[in-house]
Protein backbone atom coordinates (compact mmCIF):
# COMPACT_ATOMS: atom_id res chain seq x y z
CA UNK A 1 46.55 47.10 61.42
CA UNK A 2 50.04 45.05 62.35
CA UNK A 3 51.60 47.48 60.69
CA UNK A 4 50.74 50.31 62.79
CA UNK A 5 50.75 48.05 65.70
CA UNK A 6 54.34 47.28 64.65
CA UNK A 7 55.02 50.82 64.15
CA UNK A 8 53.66 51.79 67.89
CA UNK A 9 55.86 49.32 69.34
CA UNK A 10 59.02 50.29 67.80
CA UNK A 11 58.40 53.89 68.99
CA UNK A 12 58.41 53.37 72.31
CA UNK A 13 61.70 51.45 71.80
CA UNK A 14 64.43 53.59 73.10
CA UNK A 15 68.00 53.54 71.67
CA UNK A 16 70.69 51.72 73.96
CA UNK A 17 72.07 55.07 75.98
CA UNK A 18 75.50 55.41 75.19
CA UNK A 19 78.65 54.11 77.22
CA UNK A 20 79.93 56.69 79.23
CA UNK A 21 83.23 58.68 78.02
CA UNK A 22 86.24 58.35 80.31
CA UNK A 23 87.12 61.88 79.73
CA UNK A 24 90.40 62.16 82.27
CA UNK A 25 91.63 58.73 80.37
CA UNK A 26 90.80 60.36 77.01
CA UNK A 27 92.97 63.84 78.45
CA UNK A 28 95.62 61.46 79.68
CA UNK A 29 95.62 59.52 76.53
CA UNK A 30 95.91 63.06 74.28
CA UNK A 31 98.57 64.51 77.14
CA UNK A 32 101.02 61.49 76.24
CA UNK A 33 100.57 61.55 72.79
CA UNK A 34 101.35 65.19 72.66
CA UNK A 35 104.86 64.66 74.87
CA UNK A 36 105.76 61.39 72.12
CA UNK A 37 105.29 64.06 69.40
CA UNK A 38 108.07 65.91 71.38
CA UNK A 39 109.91 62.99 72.22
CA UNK A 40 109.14 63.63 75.69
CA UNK A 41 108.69 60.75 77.86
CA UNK A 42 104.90 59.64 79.30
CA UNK A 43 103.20 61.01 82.49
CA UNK A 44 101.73 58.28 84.66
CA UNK A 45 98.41 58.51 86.36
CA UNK A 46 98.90 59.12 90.50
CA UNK A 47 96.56 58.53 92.55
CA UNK A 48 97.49 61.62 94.53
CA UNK A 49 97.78 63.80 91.85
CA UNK A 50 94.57 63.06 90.20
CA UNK A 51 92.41 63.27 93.61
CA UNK A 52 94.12 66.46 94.07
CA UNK A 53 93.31 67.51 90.68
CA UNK A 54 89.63 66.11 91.21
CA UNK A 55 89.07 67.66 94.24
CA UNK A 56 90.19 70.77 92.77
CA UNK A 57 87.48 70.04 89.54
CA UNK A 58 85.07 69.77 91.95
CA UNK A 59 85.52 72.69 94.37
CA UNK A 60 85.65 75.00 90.92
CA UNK A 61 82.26 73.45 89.82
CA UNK A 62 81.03 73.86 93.30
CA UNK A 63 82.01 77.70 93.54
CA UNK A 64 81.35 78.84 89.86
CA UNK A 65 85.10 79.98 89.41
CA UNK A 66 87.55 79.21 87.81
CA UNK A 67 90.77 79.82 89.94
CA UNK A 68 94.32 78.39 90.30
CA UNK A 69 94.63 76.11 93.53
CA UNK A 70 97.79 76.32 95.46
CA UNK A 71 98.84 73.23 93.69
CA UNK A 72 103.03 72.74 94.18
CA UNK A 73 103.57 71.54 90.51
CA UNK A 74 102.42 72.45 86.90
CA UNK A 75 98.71 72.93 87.13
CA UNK A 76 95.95 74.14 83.53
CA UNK A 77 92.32 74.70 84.91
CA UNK A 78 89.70 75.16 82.24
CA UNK A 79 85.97 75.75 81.77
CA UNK A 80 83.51 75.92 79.17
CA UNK A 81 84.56 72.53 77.35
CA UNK A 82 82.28 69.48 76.71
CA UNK A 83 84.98 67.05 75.56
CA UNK A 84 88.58 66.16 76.26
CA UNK A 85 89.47 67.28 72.76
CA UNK A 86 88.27 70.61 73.03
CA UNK A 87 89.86 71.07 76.34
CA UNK A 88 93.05 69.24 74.90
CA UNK A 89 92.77 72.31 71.90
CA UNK A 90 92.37 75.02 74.22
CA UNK A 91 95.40 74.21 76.39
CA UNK A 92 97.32 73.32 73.50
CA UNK A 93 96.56 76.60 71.99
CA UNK A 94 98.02 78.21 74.74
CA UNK A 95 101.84 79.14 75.21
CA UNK A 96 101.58 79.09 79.12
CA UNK A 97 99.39 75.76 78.85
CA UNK A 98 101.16 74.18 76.43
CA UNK A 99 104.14 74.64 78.58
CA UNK A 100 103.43 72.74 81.43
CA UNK A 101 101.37 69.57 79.35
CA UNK A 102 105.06 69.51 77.50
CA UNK A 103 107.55 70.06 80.90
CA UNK A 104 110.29 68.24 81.35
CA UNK A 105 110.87 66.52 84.82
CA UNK A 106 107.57 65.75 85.42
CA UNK A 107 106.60 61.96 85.84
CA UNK A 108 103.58 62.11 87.40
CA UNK A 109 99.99 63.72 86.55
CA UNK A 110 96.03 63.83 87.59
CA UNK A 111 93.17 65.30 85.60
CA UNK A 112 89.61 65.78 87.33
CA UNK A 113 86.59 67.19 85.61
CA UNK A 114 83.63 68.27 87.08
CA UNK A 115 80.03 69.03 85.95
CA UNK A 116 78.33 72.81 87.74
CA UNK A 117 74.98 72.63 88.34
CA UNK A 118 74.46 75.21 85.11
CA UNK A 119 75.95 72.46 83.18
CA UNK A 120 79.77 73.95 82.66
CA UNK A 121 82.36 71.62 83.04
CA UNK A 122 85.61 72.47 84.82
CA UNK A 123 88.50 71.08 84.19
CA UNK A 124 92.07 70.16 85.89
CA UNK A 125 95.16 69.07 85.10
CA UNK A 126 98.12 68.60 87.31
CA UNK A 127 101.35 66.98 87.04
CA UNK A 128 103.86 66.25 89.78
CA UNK A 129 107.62 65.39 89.81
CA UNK A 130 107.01 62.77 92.60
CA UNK A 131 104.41 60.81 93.66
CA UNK A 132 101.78 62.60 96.06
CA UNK A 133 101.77 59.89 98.57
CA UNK A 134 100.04 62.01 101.70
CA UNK A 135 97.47 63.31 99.69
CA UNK A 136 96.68 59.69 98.62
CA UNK A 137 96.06 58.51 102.24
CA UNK A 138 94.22 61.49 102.82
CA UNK A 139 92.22 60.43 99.89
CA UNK A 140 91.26 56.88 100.71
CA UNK A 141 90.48 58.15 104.54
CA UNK A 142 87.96 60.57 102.54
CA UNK A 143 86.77 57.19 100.54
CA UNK A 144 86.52 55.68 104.26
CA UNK A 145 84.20 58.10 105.49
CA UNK A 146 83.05 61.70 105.11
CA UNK A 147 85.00 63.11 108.07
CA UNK A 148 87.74 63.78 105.86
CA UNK A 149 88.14 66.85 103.28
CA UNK A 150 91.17 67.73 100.99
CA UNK A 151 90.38 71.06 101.27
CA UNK A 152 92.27 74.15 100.28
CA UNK A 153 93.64 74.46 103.99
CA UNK A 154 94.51 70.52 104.78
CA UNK A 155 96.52 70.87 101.19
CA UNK A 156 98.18 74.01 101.69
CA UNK A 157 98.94 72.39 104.76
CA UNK A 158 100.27 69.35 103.52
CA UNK A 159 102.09 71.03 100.84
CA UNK A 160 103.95 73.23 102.90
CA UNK A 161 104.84 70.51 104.48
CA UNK A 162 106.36 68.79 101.30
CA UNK A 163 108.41 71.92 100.42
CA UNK A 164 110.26 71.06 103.77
């Protein structure tokens, strides 16, 4: 009798749910070792870049497509892959991809990933010669209150204005 009493209580014990992954760290992480390999120097997180390349995650998840933004810099988009590594693997499999994770005279990079509501993740990497200091501000406004969006047009915008 304990004994199944014993057993009845340990099945309704649920395992401690798992911490969650910081995939973009994890991407960020893999980017940097990839560059040492080439004796390439680091990328640094901006906060600009990645919102850009979050919001971009997003809007892809959002839409169901999987489309280049107008992004000024070297930009990989991906979807399909449930880790970091796999997405890593794909763009590292890829001349074009590879490429840009490995540029030169880049300092700067973002990497969003977003979940569709069929369960795809989309993925975005973006990296920057400067910092993206507008698209920053525009970001914390956003974080301020909802009146703000980094759309496509407000960044074309913006990043027309950069090229000036």
């Amino acid at each position: 009798m304990k004994s199944l009493l014993l057993a009845m209580l340990l099945a309704q014990v649920a395992p401690a749910p798992l911490p969650p992954v910081d995939e973009p760290g994890e991407v960020v992480t893999m980017t940097n070792a990839q560059r040492a390999q080439g004796g390439i120097p680091p990328l640094e997180i901006d906060r600009g870049v990645q919102a850009s390349a979050q919001q971009h995650a997003e809007w892809m998840a959002a839409h169901g497509s999987m489309t280049h933004s107008d992004y000024n810099g070297c930009e990989n988009i991906a979807a399909g892959q449930q880790s970091s590594a796999a997405v890593m693997s794909a763009w590292m499999n890829s001349r074009g991809h590879r490429a840009n994770i490995l540029r030169g005279g880049v300092r700067y990079m973002g990497i969003g990933v977003a979940v569709a509501a069929n369960g795809v993740k989309y993925w975005c990497f973006q990296a920057a010669a400067a910092p993206f200091r507008i698209l920053e501000r525009i970001a914390e406004k956003a974080q301020r209150n909802d009146s703000c969006d980094i759309g496509s047009c407000e960044r074309r915008r913006i990043l027309r204005w950069r090229r000036k």
